[in-house]
N, C-alpha and C. Protein backbone atom coordinates (compact mmCIF):
# COMPACT_ATOMS: atom_id res chain seq x y z
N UNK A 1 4.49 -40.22 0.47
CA UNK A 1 5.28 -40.17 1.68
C UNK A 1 6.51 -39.29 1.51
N UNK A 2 7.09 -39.30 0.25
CA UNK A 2 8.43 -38.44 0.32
C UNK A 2 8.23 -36.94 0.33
N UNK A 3 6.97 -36.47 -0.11
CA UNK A 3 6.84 -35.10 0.19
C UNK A 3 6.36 -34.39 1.50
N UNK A 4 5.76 -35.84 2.23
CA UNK A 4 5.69 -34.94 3.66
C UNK A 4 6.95 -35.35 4.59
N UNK A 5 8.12 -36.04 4.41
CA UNK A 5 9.31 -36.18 4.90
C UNK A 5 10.15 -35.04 4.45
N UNK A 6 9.90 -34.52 3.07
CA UNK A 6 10.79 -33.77 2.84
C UNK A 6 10.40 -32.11 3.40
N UNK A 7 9.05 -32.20 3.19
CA UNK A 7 8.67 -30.79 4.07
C UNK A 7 8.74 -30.72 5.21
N UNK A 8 8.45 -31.72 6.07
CA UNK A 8 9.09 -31.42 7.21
C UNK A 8 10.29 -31.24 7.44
N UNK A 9 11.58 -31.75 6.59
CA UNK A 9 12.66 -31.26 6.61
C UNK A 9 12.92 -29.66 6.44
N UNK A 10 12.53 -29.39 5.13
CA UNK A 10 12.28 -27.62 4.64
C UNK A 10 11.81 -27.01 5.90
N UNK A 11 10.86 -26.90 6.72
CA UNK A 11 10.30 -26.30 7.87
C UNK A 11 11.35 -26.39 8.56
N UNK A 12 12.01 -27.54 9.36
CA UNK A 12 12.88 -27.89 10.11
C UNK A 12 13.83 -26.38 10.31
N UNK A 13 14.17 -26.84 9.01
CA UNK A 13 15.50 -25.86 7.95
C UNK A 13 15.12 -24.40 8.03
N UNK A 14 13.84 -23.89 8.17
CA UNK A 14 13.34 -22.83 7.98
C UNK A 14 13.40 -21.73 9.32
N UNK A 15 12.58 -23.11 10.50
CA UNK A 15 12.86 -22.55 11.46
C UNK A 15 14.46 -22.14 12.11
N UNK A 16 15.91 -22.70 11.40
CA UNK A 16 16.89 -22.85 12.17
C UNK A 16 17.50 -21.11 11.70
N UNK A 17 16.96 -20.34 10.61
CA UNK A 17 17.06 -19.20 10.58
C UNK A 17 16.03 -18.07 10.84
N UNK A 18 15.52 -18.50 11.38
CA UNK A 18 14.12 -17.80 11.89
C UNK A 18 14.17 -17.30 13.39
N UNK A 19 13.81 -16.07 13.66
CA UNK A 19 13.91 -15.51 15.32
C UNK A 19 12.40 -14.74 15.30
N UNK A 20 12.44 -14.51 16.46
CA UNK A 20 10.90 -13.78 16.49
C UNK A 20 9.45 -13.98 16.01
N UNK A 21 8.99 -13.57 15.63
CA UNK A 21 7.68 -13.31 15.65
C UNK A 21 7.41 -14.56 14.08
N UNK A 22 8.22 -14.09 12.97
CA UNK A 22 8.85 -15.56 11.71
C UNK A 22 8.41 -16.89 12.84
N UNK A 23 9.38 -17.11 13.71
CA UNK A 23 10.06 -18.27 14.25
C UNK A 23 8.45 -18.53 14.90
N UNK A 24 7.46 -17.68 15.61
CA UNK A 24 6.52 -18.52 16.30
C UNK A 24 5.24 -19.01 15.05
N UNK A 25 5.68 -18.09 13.72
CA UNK A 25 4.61 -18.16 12.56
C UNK A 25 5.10 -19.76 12.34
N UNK A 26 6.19 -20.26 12.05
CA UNK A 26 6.73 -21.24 11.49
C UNK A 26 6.68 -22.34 12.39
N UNK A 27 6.35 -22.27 14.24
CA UNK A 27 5.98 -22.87 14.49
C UNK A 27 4.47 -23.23 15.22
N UNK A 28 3.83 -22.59 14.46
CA UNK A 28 2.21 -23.05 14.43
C UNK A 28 1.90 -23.77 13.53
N UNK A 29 0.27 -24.26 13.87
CA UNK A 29 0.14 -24.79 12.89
C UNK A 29 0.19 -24.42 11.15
N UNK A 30 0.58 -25.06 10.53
CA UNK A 30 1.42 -24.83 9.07
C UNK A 30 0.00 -25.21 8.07
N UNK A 31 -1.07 -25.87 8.02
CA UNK A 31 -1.73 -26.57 7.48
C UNK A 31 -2.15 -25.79 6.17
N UNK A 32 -2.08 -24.69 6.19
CA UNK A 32 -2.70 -24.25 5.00
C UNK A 32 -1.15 -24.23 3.92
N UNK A 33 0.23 -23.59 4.84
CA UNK A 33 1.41 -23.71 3.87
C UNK A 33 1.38 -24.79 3.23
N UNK A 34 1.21 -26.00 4.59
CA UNK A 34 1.64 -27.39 3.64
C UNK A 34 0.74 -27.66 2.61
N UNK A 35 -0.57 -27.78 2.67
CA UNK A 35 -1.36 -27.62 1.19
C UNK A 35 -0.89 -27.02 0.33
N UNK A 36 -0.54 -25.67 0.31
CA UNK A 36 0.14 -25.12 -0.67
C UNK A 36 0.83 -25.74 -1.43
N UNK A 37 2.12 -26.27 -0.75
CA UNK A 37 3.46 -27.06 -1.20
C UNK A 37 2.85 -28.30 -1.26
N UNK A 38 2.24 -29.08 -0.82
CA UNK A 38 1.44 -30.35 -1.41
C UNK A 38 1.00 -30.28 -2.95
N UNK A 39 -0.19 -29.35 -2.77
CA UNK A 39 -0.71 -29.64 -3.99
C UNK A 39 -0.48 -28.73 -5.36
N UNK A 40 0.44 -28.08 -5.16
CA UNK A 40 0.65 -26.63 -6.01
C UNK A 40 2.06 -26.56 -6.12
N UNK A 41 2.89 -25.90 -5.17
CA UNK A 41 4.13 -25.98 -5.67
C UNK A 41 5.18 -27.11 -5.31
N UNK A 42 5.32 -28.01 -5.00
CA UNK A 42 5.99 -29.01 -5.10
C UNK A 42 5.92 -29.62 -6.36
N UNK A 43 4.61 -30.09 -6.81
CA UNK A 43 4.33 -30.76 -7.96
C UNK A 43 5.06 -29.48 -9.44
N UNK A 44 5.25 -28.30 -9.05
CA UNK A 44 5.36 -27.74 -9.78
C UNK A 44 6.82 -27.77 -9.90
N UNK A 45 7.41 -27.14 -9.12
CA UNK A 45 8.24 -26.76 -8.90
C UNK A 45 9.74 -27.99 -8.42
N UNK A 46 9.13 -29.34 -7.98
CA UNK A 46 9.75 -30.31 -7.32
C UNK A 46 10.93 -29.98 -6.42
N UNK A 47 10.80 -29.36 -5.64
CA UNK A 47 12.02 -28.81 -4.97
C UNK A 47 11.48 -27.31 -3.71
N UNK A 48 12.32 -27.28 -2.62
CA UNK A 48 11.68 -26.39 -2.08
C UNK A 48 12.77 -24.87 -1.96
N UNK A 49 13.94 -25.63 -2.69
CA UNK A 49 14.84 -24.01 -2.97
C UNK A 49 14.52 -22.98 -3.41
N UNK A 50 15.11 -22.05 -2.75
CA UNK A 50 14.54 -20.34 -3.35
C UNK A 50 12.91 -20.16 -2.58
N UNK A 51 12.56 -21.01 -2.05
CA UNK A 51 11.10 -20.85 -0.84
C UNK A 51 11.49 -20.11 0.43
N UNK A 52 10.62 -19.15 0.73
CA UNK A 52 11.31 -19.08 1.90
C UNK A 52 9.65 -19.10 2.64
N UNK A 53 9.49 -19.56 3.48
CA UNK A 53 8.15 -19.47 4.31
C UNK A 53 8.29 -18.51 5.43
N UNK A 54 7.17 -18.01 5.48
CA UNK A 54 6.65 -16.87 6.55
C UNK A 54 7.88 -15.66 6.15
N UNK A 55 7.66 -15.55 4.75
CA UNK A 55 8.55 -14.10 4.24
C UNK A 55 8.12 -13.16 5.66
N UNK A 56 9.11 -12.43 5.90
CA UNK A 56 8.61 -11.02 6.58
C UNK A 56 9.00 -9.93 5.46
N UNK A 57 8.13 -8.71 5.61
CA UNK A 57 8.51 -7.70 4.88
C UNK A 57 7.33 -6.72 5.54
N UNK A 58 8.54 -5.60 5.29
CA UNK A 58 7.97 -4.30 5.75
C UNK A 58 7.41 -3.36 5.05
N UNK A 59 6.36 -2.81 5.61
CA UNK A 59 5.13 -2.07 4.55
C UNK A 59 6.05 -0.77 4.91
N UNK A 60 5.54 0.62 4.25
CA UNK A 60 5.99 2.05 4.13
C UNK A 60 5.60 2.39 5.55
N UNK A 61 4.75 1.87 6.28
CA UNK A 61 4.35 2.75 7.49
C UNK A 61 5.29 2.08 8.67
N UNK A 62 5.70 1.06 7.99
CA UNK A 62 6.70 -0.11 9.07
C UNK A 62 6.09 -1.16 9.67
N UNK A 63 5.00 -1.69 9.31
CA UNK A 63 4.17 -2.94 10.09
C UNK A 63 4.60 -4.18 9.06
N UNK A 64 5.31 -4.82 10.10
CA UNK A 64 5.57 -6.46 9.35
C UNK A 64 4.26 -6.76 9.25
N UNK A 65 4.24 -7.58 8.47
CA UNK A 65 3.74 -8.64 7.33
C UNK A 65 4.58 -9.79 6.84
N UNK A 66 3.86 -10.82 6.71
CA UNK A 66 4.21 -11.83 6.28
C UNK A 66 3.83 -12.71 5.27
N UNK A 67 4.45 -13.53 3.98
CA UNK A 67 3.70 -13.89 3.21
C UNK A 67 3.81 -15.60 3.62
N UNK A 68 3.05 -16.26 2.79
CA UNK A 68 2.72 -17.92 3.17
C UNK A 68 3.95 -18.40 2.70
N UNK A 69 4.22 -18.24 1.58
CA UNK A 69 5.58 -18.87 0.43
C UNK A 69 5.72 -17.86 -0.32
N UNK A 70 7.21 -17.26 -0.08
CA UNK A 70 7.65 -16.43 -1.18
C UNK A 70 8.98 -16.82 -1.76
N UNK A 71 9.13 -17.21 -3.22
CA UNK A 71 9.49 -17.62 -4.03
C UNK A 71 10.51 -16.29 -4.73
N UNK A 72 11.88 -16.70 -3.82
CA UNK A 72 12.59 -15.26 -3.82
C UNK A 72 13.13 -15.36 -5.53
N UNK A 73 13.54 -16.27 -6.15
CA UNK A 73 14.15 -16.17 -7.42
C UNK A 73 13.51 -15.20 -8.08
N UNK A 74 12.13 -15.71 -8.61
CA UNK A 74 11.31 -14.66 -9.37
C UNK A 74 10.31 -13.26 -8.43
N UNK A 75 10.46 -13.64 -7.28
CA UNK A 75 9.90 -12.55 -6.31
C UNK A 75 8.68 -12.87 -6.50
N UNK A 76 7.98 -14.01 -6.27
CA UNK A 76 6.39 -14.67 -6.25
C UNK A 76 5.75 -14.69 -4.86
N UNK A 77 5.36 -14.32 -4.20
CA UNK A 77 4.09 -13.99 -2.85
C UNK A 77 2.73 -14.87 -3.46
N UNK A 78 3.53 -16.28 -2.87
CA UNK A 78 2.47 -17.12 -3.00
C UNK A 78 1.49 -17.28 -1.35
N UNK A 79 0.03 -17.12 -1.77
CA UNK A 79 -0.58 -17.08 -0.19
C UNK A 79 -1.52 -18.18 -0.69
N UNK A 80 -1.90 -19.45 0.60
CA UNK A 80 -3.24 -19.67 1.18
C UNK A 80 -4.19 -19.01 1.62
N UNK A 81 -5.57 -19.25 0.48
CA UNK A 81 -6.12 -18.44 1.66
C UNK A 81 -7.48 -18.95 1.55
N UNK A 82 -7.95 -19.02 3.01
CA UNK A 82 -9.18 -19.51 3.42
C UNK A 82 -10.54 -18.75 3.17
N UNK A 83 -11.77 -18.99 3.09
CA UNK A 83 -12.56 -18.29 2.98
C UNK A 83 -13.30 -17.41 3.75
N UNK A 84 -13.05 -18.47 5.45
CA UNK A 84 -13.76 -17.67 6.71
C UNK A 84 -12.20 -16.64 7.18
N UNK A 85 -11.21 -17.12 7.20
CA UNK A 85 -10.46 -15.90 7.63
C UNK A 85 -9.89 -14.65 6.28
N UNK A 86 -9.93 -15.17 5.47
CA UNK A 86 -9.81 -14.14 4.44
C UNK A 86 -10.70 -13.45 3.57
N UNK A 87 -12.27 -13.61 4.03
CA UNK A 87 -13.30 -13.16 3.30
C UNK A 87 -14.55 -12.90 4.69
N UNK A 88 -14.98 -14.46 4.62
CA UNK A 88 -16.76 -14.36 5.70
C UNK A 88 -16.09 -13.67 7.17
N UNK A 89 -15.56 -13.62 7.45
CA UNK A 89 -15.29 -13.07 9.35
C UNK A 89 -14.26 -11.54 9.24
N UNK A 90 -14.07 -11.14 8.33
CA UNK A 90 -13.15 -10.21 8.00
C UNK A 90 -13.74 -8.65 8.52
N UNK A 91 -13.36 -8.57 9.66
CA UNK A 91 -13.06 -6.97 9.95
C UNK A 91 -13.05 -5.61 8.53
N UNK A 92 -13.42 -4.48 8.93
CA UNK A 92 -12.80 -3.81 8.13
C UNK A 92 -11.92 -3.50 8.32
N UNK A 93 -11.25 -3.26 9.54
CA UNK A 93 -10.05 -3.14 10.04
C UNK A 93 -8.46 -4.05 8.91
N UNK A 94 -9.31 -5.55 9.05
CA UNK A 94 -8.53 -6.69 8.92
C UNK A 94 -8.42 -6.64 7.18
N UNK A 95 -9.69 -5.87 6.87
CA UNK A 95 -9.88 -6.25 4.81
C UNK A 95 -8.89 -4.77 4.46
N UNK A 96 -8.55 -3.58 5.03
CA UNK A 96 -7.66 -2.92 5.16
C UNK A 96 -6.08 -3.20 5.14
N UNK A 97 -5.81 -3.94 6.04
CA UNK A 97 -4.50 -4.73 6.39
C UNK A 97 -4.42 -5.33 5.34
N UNK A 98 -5.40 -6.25 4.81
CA UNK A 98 -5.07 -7.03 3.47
C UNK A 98 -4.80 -6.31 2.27
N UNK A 99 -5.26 -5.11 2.41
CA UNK A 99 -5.33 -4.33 0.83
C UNK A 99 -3.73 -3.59 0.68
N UNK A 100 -3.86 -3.27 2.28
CA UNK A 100 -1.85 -3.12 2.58
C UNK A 100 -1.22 -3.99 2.11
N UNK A 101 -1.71 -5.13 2.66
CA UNK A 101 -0.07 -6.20 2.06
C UNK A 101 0.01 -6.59 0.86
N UNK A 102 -1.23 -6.23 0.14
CA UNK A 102 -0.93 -6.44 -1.15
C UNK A 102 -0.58 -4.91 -1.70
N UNK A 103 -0.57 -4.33 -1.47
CA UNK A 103 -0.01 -2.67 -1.68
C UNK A 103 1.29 -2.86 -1.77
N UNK A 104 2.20 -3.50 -0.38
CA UNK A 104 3.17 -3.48 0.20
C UNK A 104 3.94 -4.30 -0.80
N UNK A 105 3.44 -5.56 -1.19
CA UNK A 105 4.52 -6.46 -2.24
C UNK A 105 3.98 -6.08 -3.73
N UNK A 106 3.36 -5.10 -3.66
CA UNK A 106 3.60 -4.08 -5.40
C UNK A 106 4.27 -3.10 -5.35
N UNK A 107 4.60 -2.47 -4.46
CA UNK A 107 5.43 -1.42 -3.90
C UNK A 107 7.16 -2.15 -3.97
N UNK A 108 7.42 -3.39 -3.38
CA UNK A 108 8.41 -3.97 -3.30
C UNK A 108 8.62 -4.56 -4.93
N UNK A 109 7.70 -4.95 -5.48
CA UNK A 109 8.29 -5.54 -7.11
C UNK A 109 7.46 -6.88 -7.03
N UNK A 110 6.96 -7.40 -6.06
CA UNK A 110 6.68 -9.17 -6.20
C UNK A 110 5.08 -9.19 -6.47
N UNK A 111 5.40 -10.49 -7.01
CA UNK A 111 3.58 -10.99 -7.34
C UNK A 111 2.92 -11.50 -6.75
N UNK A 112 1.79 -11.01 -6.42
CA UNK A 112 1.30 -11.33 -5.37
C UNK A 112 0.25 -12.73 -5.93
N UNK A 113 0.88 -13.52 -5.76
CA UNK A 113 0.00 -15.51 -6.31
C UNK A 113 -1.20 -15.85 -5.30
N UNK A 114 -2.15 -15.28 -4.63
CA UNK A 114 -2.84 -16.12 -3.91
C UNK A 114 -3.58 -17.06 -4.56
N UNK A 115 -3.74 -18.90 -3.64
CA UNK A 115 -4.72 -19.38 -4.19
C UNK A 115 -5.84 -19.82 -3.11
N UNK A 116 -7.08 -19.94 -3.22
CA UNK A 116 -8.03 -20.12 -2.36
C UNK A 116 -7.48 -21.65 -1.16
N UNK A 117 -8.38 -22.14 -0.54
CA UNK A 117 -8.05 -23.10 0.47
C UNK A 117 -9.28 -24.29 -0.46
N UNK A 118 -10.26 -23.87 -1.16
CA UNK A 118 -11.11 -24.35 -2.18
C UNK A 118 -10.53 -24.85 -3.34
N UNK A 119 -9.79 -24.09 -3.77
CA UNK A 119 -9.23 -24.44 -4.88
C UNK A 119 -8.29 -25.35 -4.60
N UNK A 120 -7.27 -25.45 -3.58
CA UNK A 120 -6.42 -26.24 -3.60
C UNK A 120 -7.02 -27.70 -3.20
N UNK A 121 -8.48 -27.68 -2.51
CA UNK A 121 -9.09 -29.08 -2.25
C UNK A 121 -9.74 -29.13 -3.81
N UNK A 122 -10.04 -28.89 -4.45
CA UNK A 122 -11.26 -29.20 -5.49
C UNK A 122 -10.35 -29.04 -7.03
N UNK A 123 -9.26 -28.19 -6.71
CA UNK A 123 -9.03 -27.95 -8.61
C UNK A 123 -7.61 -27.59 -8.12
N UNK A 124 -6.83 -28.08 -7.67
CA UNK A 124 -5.16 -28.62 -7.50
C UNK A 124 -4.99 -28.32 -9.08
N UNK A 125 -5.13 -29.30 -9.99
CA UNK A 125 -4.44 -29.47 -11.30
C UNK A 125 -4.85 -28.07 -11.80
N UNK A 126 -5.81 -27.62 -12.09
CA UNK A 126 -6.19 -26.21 -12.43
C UNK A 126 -5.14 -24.71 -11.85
N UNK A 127 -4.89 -25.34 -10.66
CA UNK A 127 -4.08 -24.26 -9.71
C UNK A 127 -2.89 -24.78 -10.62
N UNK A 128 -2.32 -25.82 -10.58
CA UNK A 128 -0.96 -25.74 -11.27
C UNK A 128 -0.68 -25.54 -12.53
N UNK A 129 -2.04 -25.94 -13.36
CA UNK A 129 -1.49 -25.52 -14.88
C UNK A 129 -1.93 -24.22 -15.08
N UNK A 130 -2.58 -23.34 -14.27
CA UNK A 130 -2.39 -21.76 -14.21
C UNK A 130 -0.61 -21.57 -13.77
N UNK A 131 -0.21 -21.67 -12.78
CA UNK A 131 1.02 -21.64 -12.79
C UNK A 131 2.34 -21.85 -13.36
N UNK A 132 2.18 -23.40 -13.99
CA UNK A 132 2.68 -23.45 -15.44
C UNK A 132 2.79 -22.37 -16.18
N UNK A 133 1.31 -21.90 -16.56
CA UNK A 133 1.32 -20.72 -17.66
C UNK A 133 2.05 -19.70 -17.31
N UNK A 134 1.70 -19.36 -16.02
CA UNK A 134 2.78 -18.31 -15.50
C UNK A 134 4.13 -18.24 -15.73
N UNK A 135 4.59 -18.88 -15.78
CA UNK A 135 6.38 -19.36 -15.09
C UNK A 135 6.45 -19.71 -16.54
N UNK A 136 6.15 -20.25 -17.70
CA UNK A 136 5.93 -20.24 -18.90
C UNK A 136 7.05 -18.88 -19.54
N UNK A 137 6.18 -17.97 -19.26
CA UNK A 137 6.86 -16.72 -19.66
C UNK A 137 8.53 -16.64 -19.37
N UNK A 138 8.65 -16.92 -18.54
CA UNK A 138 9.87 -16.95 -18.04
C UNK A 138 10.96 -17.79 -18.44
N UNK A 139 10.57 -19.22 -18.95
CA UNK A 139 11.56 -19.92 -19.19
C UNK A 139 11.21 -20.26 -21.07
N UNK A 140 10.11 -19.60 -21.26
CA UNK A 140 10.36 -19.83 -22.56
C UNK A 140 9.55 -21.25 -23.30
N UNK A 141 8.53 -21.38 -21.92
CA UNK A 141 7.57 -22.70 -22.86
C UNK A 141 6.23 -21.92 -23.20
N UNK A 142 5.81 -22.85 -23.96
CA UNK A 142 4.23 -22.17 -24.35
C UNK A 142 3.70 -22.66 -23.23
N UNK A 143 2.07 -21.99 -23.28
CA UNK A 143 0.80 -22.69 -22.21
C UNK A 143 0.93 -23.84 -22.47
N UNK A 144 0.54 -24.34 -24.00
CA UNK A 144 0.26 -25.58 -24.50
C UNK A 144 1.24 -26.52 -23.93
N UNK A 145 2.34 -26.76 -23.93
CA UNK A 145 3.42 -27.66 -23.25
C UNK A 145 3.07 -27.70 -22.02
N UNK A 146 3.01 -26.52 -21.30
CA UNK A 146 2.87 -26.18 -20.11
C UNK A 146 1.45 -27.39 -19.45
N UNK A 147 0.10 -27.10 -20.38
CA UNK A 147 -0.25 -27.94 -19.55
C UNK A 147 -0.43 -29.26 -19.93
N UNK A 148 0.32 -29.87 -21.22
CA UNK A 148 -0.07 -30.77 -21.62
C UNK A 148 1.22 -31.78 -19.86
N UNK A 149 1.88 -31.13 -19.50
CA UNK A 149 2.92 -31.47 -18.61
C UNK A 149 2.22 -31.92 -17.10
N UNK A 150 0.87 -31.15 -17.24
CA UNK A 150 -0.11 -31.49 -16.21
C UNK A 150 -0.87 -32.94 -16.41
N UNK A 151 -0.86 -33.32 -17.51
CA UNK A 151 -1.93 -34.30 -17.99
C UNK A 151 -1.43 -35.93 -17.33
């Protein structure tokens, strides 16, 4: 219960600096963010500071884009992503756009983290002690700690 009280707070919070096109992303439905932060970075991370949801950022040609959770401290472009809208129903048009926005946040410096909408139902703990390992580097733990912290 305290993590879906507290995310709805974070959203709340999110939308009160949010205008435009952000502001109508943030208020749709959220279901794939909140999985995210359910099962992946909350548990990881315990906290939703330095998150910012529905990043906007601008590609070289000037077309916003937006990421799911971007994790401004270390510059992390964490995405949900589904299988029928990000793979089986995909335009070429649309698998283009995608190859942009990941162009666009290597161009900018950030990492681009996607995790499936599969993975976060079926292998949660797997998604986080990959992440562990990640963020590992950074603060100076091994894998091994890292996922014994999952167990």
């Amino acid at each position: 219960m305290m993590f879906e009280s507290e995310f709805q707070k974070y959203v709340e919070s999110q939308k009160k600096n949010a205008k435009g096109r952000r502001l109508e992303l943030l208020e749709k439905d959220l279901t794939g963010e909140e999985k995210l932060f359910k099962e992946v970075l909350w548990p990881v991370f315990q906290t939703f500071d330095g998150f910012i949801m529905q990043y906007e950022m601008v590609s070289i040609t000037g077309i916003t884009m937006y990421i799911d959770a971007f994790y401004e401290p270390l510059a992390i472009a964490f995405e949900s992503e589904g299988f029928i809208a990000h793979a089986e129903n995909i335009s070429r048009d649309r698998f283009d756009f995608e190859r942009s926005r990941i162009r666009t946040m290597a161009s900018k410096g950030y990492i681009y983290y996607p995790i499936t909408w599969d993975e976060l139902s079926k292998k949660a703990e797997s998604c986080r002690s990959s992440l562990y390992a990640y963020l590992g580097k950074y603060i100076g733990i091994s894998h091994k700690d890292l996922s014994e912290e999952c167990d």
